[in-house]
Protein backbone atom coordinates (compact mmCIF):
# COMPACT_ATOMS: atom_id res chain seq x y z
CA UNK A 1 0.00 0.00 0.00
CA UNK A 2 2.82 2.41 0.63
CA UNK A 3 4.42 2.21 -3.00
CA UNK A 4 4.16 4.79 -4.88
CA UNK A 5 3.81 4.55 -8.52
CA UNK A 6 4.63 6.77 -11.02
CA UNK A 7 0.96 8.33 -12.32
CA UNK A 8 1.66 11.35 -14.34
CA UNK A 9 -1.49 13.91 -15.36
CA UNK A 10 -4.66 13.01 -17.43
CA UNK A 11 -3.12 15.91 -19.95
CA UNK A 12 0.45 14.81 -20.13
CA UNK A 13 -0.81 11.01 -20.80
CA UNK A 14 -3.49 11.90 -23.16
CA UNK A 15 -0.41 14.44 -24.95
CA UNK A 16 1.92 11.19 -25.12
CA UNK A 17 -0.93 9.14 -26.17
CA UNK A 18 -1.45 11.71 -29.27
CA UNK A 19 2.64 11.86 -29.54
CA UNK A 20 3.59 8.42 -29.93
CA UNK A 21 0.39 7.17 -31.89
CA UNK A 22 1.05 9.65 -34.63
CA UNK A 23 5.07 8.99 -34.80
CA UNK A 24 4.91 6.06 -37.11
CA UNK A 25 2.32 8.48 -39.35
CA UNK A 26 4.48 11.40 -39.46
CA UNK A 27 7.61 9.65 -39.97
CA UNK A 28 6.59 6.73 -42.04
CA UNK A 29 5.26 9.74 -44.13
CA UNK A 30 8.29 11.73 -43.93
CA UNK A 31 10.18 8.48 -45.59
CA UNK A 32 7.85 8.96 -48.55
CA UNK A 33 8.26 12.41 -49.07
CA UNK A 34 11.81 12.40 -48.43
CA UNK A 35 13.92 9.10 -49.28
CA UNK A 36 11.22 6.83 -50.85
CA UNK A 37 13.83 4.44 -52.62
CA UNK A 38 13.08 0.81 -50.32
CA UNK A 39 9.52 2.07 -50.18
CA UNK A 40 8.99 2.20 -54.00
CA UNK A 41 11.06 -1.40 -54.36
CA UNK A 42 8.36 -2.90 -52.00
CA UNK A 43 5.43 -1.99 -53.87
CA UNK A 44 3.25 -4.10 -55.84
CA UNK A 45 4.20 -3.99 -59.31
CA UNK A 46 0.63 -2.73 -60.25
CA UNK A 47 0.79 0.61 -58.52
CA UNK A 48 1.34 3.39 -61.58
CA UNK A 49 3.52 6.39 -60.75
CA UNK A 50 5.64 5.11 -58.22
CA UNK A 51 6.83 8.07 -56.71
CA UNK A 52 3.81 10.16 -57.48
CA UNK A 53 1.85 7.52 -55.55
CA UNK A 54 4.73 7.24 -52.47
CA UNK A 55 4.87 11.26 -51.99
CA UNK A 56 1.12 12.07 -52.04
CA UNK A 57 1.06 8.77 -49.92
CA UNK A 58 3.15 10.83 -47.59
CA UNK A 59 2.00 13.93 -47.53
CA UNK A 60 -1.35 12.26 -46.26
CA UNK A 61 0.05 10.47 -43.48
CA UNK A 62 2.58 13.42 -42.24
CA UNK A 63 -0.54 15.92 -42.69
CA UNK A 64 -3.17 14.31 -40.82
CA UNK A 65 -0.75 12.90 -38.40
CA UNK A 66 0.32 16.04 -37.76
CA UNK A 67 -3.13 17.03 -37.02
CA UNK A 68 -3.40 14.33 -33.97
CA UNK A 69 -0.04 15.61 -32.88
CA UNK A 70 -1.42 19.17 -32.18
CA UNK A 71 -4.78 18.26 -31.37
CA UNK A 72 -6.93 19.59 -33.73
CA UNK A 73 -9.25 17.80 -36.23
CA UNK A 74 -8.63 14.90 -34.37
CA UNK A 75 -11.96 13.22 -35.95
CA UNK A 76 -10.88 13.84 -39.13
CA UNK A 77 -7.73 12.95 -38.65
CA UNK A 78 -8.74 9.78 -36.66
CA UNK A 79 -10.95 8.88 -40.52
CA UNK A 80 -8.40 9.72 -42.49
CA UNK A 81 -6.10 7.57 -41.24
CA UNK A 82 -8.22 4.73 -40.90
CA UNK A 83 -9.32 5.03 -44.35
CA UNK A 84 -5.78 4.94 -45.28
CA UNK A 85 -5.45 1.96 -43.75
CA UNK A 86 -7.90 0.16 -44.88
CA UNK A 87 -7.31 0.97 -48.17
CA UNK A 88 -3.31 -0.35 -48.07
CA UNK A 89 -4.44 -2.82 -45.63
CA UNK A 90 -6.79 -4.46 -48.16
CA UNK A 91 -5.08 -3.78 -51.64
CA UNK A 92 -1.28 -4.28 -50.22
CA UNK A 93 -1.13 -6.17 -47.33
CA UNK A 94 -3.34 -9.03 -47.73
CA UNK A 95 -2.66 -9.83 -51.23
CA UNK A 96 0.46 -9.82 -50.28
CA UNK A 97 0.36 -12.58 -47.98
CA UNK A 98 -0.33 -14.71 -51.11
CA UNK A 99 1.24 -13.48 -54.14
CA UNK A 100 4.68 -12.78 -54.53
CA UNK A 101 6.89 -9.93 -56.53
CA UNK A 102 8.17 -11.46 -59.59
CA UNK A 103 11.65 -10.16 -58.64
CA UNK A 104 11.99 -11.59 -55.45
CA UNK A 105 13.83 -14.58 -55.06
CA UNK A 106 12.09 -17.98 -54.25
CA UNK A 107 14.65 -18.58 -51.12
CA UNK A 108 13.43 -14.64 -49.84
CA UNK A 109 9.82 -15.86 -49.75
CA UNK A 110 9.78 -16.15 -46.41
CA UNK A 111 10.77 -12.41 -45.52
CA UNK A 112 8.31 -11.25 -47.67
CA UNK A 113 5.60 -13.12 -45.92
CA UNK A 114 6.66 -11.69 -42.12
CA UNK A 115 6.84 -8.12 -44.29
CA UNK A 116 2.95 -8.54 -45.10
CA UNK A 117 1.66 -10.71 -41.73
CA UNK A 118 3.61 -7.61 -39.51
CA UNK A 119 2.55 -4.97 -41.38
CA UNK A 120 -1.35 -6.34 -41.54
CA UNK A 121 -1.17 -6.79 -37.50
CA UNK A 122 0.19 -3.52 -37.23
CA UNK A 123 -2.25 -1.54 -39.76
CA UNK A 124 -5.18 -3.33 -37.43
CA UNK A 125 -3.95 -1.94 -34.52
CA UNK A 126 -3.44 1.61 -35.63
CA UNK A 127 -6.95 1.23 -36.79
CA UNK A 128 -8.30 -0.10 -34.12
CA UNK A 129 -6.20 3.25 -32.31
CA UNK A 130 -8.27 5.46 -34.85
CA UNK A 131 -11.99 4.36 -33.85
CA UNK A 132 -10.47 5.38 -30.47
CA UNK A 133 -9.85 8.71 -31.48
CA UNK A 134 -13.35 8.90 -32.87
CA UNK A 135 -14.55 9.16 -29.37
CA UNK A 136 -11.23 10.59 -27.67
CA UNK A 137 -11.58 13.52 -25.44
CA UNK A 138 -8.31 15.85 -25.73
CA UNK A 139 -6.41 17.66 -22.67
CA UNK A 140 -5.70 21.02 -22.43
CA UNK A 141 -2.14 19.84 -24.26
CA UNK A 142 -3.79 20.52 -27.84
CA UNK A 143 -4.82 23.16 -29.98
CA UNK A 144 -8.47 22.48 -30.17
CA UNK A 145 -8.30 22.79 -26.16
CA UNK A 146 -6.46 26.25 -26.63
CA UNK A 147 -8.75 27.65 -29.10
CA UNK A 148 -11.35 26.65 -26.77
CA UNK A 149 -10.02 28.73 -23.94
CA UNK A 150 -8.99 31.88 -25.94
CA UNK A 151 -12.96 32.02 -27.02
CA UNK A 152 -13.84 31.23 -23.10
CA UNK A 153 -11.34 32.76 -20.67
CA UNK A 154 -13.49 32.01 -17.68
CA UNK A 155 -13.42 28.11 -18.51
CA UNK A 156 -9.97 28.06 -17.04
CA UNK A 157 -10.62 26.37 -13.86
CA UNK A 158 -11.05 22.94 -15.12
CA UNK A 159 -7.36 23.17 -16.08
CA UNK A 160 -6.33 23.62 -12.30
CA UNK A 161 -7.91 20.89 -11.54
CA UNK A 162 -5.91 18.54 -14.12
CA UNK A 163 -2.97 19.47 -13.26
């Protein structure tokens, strides 16, 4: 009974919540804006425009991830992700789990399939992070929060109490 554990704020744990979720978003889509090379070799051979595809790709994840970093548009963030998701989960990820890149070596098989089965798992996860966020209030650590209290000054007393 006399241990103390380590219990930080309702607003700094719902900021790190926001933080770490939207890392793999904002640099995964940094990657494709930046130094898309590996990304473009592991794409199925159907996708047109590689690099067109990859930056847009990017600039869609870094944007709305961005948008869950600050806090604001966190809904529409929180769909736009998940429809991203969906989307790669269903054309990339699962197909991939049974067909193969020409190019790939029959011996290399094997990486392939932990590339796709890893990268499914993880896509369902994120996703099932964005229903979350459909419903997710924010702390007083975001921008929608801030916006809230420049309109109503008086509010301010609730963020005492949060600490």
């Amino acid at each position: 009974m006399g241990q103390t554990v380590l219990r930080p704020s309702k607003d700094f744990s719902e900021f790190l919540f926001r933080f770490l979720f939207c890392l793999i978003f904002v640099g995964l889509g940094g990657e494709h804006i930046l130094d898309d090379t590996l990304i473009q070799r592991l794409m199925p051979e159907w996708v047109p425009y590689k690099r067109l595809v990859s930056f847009l790709c990017g600039l869609w994840l870094a944007g709305w991830g961005m948008l869950i970093l600050i806090g604001w548009r966190v809904n529409w963030a929180a769909v736009a992700l998940g429809a991203f998701l969906v989307t790669v989960t269903a054309a990339v990820h699962v197909p991939g789990l049974f067909i193969f890149p020409n190019s790939l070596p029959r011996d290399h098989y094997w990486m392939w399939d932990i590339l796709q089965r890893t990268n499914l798992v993880k896509n369902l996860c994120l996703l099932g992070v964005c229903f979350h966020l459909l419903n997710h209030e924010l702390g007083r650590y975001s921008l929608e929060h801030y916006l809230a209290q420049k309109k109503d000054p008086g509010s301010r007393k609730g963020d005492r109490e949060n600490g």
